[in-house]
C-alpha atoms as a PDB file:
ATOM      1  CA  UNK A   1      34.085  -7.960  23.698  1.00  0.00           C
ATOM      2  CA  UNK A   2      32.028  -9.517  26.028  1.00  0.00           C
ATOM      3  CA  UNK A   3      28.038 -10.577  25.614  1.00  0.00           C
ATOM      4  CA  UNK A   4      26.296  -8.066  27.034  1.00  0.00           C
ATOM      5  CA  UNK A   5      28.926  -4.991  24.884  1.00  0.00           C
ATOM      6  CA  UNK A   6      27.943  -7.060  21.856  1.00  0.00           C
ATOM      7  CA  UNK A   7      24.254  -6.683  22.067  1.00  0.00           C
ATOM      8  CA  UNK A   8      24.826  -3.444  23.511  1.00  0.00           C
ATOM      9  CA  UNK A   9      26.347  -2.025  20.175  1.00  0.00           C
ATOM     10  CA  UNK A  10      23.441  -3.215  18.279  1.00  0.00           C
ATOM     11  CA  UNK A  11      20.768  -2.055  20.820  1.00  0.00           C
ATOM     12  CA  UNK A  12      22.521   1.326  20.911  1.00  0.00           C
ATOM     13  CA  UNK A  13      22.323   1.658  16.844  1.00  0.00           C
ATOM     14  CA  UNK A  14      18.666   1.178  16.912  1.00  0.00           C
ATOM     15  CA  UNK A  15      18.697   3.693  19.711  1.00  0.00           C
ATOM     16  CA  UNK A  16      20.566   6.575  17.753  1.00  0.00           C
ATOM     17  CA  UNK A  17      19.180   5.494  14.556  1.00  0.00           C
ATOM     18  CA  UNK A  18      22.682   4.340  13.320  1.00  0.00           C
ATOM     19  CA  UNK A  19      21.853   2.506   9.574  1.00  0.00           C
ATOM     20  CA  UNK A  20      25.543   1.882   8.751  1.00  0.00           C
ATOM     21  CA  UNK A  21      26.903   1.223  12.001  1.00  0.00           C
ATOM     22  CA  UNK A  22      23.866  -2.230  12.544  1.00  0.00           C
ATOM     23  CA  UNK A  23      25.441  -3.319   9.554  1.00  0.00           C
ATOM     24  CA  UNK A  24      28.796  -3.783  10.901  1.00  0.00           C
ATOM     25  CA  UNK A  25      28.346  -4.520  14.172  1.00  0.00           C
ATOM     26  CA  UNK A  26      25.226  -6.993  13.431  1.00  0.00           C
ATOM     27  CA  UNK A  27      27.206  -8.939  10.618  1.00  0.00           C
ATOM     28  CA  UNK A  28      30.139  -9.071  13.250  1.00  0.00           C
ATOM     29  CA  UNK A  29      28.287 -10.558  15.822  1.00  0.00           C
ATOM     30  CA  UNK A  30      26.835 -13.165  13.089  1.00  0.00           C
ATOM     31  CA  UNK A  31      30.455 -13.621  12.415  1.00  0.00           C
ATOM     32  CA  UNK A  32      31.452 -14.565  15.896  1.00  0.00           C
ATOM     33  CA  UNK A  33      28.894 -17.720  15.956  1.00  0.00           C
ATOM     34  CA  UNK A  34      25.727 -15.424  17.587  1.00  0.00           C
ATOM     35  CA  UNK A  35      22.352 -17.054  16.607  1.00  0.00           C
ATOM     36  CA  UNK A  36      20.739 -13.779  14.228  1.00  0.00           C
ATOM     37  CA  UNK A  37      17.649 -14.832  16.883  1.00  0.00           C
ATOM     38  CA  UNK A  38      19.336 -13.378  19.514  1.00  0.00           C
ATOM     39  CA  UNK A  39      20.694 -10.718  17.587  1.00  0.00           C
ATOM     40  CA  UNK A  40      16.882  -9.302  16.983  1.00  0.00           C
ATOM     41  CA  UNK A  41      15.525 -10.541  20.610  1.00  0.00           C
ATOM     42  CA  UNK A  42      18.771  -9.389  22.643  1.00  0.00           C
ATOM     43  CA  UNK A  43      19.722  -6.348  20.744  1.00  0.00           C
ATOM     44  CA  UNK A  44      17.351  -4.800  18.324  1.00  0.00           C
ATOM     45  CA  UNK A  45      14.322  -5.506  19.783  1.00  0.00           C
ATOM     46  CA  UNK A  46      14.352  -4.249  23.258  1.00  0.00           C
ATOM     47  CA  UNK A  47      15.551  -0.842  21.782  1.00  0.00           C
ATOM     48  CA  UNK A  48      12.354  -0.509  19.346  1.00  0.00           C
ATOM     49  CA  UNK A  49      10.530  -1.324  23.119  1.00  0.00           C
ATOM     50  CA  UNK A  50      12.970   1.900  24.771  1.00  0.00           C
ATOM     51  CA  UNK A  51      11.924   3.735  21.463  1.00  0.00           C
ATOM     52  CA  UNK A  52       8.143   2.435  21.991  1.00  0.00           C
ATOM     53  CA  UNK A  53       8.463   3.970  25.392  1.00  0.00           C
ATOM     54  CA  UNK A  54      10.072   7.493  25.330  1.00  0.00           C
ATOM     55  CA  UNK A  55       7.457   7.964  22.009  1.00  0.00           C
ATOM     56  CA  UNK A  56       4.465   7.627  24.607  1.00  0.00           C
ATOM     57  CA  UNK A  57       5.797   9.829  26.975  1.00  0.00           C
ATOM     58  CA  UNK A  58       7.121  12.383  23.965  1.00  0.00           C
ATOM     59  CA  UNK A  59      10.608  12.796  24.822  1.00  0.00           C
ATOM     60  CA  UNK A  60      10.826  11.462  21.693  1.00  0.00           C
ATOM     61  CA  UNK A  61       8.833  12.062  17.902  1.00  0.00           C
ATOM     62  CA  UNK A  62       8.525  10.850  14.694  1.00  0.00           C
ATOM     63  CA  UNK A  63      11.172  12.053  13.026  1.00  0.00           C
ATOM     64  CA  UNK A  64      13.277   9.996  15.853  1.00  0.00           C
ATOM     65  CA  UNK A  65      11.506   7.492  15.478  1.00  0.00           C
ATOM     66  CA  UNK A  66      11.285   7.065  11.710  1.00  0.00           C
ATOM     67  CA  UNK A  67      15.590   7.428  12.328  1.00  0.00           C
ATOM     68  CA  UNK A  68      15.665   4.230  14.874  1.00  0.00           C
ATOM     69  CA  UNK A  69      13.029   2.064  12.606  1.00  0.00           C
ATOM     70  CA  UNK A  70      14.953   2.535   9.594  1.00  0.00           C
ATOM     71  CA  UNK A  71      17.959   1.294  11.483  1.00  0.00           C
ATOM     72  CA  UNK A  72      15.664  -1.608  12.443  1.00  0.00           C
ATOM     73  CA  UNK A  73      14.556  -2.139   9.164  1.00  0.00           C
ATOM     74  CA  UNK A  74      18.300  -2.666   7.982  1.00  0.00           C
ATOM     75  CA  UNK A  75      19.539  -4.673  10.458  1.00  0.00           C
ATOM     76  CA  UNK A  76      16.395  -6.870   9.815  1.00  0.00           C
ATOM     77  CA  UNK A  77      17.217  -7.343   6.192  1.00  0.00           C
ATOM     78  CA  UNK A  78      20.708  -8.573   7.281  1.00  0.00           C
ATOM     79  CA  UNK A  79      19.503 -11.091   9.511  1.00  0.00           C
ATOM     80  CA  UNK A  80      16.423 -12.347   7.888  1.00  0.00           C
ATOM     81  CA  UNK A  81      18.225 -14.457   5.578  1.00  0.00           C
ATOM     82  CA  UNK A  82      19.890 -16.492   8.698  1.00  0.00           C
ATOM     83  CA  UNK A  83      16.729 -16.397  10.591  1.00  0.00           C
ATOM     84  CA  UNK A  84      14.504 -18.125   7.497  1.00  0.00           C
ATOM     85  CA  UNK A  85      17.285 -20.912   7.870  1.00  0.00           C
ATOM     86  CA  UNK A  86      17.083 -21.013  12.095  1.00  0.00           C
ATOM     87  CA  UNK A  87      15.983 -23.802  14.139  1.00  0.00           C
ATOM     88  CA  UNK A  88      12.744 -21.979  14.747  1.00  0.00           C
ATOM     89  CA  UNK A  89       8.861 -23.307  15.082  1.00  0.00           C
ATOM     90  CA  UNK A  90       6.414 -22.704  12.489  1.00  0.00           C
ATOM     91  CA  UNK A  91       3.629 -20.713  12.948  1.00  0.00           C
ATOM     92  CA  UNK A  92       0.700 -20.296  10.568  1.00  0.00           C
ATOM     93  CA  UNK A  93       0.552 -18.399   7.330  1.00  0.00           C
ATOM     94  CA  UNK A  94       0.186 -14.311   7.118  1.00  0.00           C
ATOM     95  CA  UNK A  95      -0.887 -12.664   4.138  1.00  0.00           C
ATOM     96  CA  UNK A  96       0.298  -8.561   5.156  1.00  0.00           C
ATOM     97  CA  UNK A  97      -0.014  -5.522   2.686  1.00  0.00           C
ATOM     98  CA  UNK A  98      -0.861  -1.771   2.855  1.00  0.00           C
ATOM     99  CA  UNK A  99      -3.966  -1.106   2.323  1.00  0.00           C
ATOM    100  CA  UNK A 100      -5.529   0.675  -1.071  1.00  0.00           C
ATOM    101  CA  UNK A 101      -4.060   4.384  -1.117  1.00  0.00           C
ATOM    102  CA  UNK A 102      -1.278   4.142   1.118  1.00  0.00           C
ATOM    103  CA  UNK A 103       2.388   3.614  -0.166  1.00  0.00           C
ATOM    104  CA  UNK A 104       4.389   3.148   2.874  1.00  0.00           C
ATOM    105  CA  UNK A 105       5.378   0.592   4.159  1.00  0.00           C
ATOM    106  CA  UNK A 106       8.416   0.836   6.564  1.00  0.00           C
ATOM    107  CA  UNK A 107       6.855  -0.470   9.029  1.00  0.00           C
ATOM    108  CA  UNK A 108       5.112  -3.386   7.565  1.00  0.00           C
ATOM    109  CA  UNK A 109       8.205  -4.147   6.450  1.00  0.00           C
ATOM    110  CA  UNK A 110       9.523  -4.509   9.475  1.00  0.00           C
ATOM    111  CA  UNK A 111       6.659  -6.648  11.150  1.00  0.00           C
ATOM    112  CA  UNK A 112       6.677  -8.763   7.860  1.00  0.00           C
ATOM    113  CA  UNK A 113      10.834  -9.381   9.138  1.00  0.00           C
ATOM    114  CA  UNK A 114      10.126  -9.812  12.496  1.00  0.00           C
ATOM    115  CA  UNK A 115       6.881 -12.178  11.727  1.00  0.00           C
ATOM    116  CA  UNK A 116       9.340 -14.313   9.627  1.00  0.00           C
ATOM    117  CA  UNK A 117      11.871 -14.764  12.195  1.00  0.00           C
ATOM    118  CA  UNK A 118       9.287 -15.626  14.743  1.00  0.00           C
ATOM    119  CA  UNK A 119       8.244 -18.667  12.486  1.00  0.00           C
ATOM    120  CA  UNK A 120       5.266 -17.469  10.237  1.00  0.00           C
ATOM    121  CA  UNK A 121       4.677 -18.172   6.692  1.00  0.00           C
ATOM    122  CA  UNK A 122       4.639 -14.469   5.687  1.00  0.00           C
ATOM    123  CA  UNK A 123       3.185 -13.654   1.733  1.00  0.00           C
ATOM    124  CA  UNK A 124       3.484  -9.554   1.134  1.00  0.00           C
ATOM    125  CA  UNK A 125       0.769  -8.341  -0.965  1.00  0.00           C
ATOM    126  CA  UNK A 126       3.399  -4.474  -1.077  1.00  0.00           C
ATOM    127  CA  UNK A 127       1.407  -1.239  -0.712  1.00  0.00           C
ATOM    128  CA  UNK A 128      -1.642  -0.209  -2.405  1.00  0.00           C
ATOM    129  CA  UNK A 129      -3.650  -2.868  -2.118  1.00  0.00           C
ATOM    130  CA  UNK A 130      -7.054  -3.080  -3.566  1.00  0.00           C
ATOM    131  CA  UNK A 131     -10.077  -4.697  -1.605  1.00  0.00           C
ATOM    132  CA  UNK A 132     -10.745  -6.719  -4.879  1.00  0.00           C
ATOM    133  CA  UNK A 133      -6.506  -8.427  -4.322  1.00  0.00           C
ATOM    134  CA  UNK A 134      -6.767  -9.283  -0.615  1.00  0.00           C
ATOM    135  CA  UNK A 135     -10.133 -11.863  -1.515  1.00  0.00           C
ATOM    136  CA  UNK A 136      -7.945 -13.075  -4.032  1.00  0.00           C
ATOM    137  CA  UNK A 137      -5.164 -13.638  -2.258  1.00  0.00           C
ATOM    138  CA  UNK A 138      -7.122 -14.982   0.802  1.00  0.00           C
ATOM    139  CA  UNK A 139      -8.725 -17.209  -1.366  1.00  0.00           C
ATOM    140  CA  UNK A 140      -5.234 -18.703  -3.205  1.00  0.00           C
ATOM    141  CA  UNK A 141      -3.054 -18.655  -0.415  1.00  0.00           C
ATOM    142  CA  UNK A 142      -5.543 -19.794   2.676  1.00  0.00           C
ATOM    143  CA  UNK A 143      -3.777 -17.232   5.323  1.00  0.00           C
ATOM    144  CA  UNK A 144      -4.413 -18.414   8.808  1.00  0.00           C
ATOM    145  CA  UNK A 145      -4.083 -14.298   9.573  1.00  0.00           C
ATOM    146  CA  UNK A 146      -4.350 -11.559   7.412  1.00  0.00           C
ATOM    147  CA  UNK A 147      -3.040  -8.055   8.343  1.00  0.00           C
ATOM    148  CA  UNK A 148      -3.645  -4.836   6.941  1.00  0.00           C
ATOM    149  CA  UNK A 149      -1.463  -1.521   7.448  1.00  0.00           C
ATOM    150  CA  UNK A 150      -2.449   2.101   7.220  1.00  0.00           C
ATOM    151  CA  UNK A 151      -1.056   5.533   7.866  1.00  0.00           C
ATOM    152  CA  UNK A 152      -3.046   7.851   6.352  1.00  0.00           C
ATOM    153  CA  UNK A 153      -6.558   8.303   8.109  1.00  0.00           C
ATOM    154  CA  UNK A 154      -7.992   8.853   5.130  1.00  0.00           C
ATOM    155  CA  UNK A 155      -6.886   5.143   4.261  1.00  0.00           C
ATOM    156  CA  UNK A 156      -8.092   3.553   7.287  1.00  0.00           C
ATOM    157  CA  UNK A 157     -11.860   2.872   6.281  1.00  0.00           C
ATOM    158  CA  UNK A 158     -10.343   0.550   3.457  1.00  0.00           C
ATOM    159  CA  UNK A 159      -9.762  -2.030   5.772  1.00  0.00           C
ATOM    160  CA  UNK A 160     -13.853  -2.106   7.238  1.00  0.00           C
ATOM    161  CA  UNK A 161     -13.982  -2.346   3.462  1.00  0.00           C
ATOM    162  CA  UNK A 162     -11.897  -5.474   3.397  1.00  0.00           C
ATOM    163  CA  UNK A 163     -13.024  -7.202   6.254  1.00  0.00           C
ATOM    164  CA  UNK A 164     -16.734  -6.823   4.536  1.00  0.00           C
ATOM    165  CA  UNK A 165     -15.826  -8.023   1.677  1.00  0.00           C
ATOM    166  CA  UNK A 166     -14.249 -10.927   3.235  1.00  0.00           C
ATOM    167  CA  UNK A 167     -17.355 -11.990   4.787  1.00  0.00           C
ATOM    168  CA  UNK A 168     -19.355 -11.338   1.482  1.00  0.00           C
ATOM    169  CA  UNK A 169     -17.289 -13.574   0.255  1.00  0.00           C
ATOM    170  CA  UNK A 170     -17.318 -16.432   2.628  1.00  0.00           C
ATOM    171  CA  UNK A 171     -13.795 -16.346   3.893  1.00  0.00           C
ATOM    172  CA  UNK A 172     -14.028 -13.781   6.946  1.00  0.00           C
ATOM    173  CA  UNK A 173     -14.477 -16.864   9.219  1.00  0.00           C
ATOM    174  CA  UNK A 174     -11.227 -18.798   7.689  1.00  0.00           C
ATOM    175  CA  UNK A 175      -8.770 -15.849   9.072  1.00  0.00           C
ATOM    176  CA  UNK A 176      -8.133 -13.709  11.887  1.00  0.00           C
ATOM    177  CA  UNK A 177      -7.678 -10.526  11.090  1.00  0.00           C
ATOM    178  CA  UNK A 178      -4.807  -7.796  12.552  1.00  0.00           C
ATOM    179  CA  UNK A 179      -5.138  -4.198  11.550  1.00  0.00           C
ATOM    180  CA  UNK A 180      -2.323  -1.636  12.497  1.00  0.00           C
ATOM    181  CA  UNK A 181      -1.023   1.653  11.397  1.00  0.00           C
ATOM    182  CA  UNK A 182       0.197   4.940  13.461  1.00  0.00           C
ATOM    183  CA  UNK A 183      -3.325   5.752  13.395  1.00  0.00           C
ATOM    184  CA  UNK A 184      -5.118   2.530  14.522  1.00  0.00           C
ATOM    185  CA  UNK A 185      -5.878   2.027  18.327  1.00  0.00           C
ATOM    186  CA  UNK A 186      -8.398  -0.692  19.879  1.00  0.00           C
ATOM    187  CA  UNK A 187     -11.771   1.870  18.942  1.00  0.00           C
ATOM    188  CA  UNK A 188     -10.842   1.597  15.716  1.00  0.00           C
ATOM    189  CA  UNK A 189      -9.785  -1.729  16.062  1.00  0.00           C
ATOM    190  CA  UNK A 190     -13.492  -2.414  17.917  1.00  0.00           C
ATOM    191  CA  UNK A 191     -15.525  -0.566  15.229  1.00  0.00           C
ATOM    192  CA  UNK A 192     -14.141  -3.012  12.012  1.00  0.00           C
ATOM    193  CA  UNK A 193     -15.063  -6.080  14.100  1.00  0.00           C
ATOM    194  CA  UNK A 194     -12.431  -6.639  16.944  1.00  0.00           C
ATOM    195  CA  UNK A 195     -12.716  -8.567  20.218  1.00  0.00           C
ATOM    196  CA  UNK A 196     -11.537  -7.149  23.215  1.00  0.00           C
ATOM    197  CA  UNK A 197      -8.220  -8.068  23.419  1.00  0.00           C
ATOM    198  CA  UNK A 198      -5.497  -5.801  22.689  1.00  0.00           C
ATOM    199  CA  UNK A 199      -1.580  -6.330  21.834  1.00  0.00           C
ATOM    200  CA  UNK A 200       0.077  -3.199  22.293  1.00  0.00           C
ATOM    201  CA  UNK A 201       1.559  -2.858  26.102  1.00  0.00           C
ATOM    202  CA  UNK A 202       5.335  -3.234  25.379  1.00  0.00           C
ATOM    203  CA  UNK A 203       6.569  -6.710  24.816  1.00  0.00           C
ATOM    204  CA  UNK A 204       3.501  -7.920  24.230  1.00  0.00           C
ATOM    205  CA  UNK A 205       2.869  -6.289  20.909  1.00  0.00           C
ATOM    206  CA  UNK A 206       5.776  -8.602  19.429  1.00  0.00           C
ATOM    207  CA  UNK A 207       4.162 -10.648  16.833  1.00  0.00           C
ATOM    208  CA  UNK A 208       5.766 -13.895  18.488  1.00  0.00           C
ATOM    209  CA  UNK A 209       2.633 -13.143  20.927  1.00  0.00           C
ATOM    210  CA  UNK A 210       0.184 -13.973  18.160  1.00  0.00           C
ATOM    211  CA  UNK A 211       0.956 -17.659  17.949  1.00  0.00           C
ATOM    212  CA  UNK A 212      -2.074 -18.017  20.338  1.00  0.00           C
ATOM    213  CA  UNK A 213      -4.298 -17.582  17.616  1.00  0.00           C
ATOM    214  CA  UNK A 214      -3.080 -20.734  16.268  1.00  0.00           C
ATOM    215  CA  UNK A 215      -4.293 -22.893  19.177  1.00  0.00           C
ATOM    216  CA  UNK A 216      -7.836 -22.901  19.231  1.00  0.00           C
ATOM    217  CA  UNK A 217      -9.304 -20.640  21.618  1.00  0.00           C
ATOM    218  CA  UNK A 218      -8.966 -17.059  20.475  1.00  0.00           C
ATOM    219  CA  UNK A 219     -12.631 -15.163  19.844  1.00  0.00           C
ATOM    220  CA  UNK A 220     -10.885 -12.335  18.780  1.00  0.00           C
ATOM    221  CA  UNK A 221     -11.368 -11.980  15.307  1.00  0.00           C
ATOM    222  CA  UNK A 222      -9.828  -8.449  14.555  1.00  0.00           C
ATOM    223  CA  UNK A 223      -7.100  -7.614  16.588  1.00  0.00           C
ATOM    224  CA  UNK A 224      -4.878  -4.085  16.641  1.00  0.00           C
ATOM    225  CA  UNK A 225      -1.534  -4.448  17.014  1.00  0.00           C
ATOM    226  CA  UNK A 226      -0.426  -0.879  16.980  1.00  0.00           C
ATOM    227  CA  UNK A 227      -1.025   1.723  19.741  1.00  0.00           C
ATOM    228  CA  UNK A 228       2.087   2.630  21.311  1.00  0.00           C
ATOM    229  CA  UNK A 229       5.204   0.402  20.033  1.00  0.00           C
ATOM    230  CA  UNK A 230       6.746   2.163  17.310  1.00  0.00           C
ATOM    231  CA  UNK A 231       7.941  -1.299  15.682  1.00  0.00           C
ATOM    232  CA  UNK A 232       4.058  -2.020  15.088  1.00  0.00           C
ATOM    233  CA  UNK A 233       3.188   1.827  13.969  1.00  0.00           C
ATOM    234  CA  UNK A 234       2.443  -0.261  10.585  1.00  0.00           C
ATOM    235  CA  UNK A 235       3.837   2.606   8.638  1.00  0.00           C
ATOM    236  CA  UNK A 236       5.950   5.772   9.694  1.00  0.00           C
ATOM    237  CA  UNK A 237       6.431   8.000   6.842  1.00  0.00           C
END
């Protein structure tokens, strides 16, 4: 089997939603000496951006999508033991969690994976998550970013809520903040406190991208991170 079949296997599981078949063909490509880097970046990832894609222009819908993150989501678990062991750079520290109300967390899950294998420092606060916890935890662990998930739009205000009470308590300035969620875009993003830059056009949404914010000149304080790339649709069912 040559390179390109290899990754094409994996990429193709993602595609079809295929949990089992990731397993077997992800842990045989780890077998065969492939860095579990280039597992996610060559295979898994650029089907989440196909996914991403056909989702914006509704050939495809949730319930396909929810199928091929899944997938994702297992073939992450597999690999993120060999990528917390990879020659990779550090980035800063993230402190990530679902915001008070909300109990999923699919897709934070698999940002929390993918934030790992780009190099972060990644502390999961779960699902849930009061206002009152995040100030704690920003306050123990000193995130560099802190990023807050929501699916339910009934949910969303908590995290004006939390970016308040960050300020209130003399922290807001120590972190950047990312929000995301299947219903987040930049307005929403804009009304808790965001610059104007926006991470969601394809590739760029990867959240390898936000190692900028560790060198200095970002003024964007809230960012969104989830408009149309499924893999950052914090949260999917």
């Amino acid at each position: 089997m040559d390179v390109g079949e290899a990754f094409g296997q994996v990429t193709n599981d993602v595609l079809e939603g295929e949990e089992e078949d990731i397993l077997v063909h992800a842990q045989e490509l780890l077998d065969q000496g492939y860095p579990a880097q280039d597992i996610l970046n060559k295979g898994m990832l650029p089907a989440m951006d196909v996914i991403g894609g056909r989702f914006s222009d509704g050939t495809v819908f949730i319930p396909e999508v929810l199928l091929s993150a899944r997938a994702m989501n297992d073939g992450l678990k597999l690999l993120e033991p060999h990528l917390a062991t990879s020659n990779v750079k550090r980035g800063g520290r993230v402190l990530i969690g679902t915001v008070l109300g909300d109990l999923h967390d699919i897709g934070k899950n698999m940002v929390l994976s993918m934030m790992k294998g780009t190099g972060f420092e990644v502390i999961d606060m779960g699902v849930n998550v009061s206002t009152k916890e995040v100030v704690e935890q920003v306050r123990e662990h000193r995130p560099d970013i802190v990023a807050l998930s929501a699916l339910l739009t009934t949910t969303m205000p908590q995290m004006k809520e939390i970016i308040d009470a960050l300020a209130e308590a003399g922290l807001r300035d120590d972190v950047k903040v990312i929000v995301g969620g299947a219903p987040v875009n930049q307005m929403y993003a804009d009304h808790v406190g965001a610059g104007r830059r926006h991470m969601s056009e394809g590739r760029k949404s990867r959240p390898c991208t936000l190692r900028p914010l560790f060198e200095g000149s970002s003024n964007t304080p809230v960012m969104s991170i989830a408009n149309r790339n499924p893999i950052l649709y914090s949260n999917l069912i």
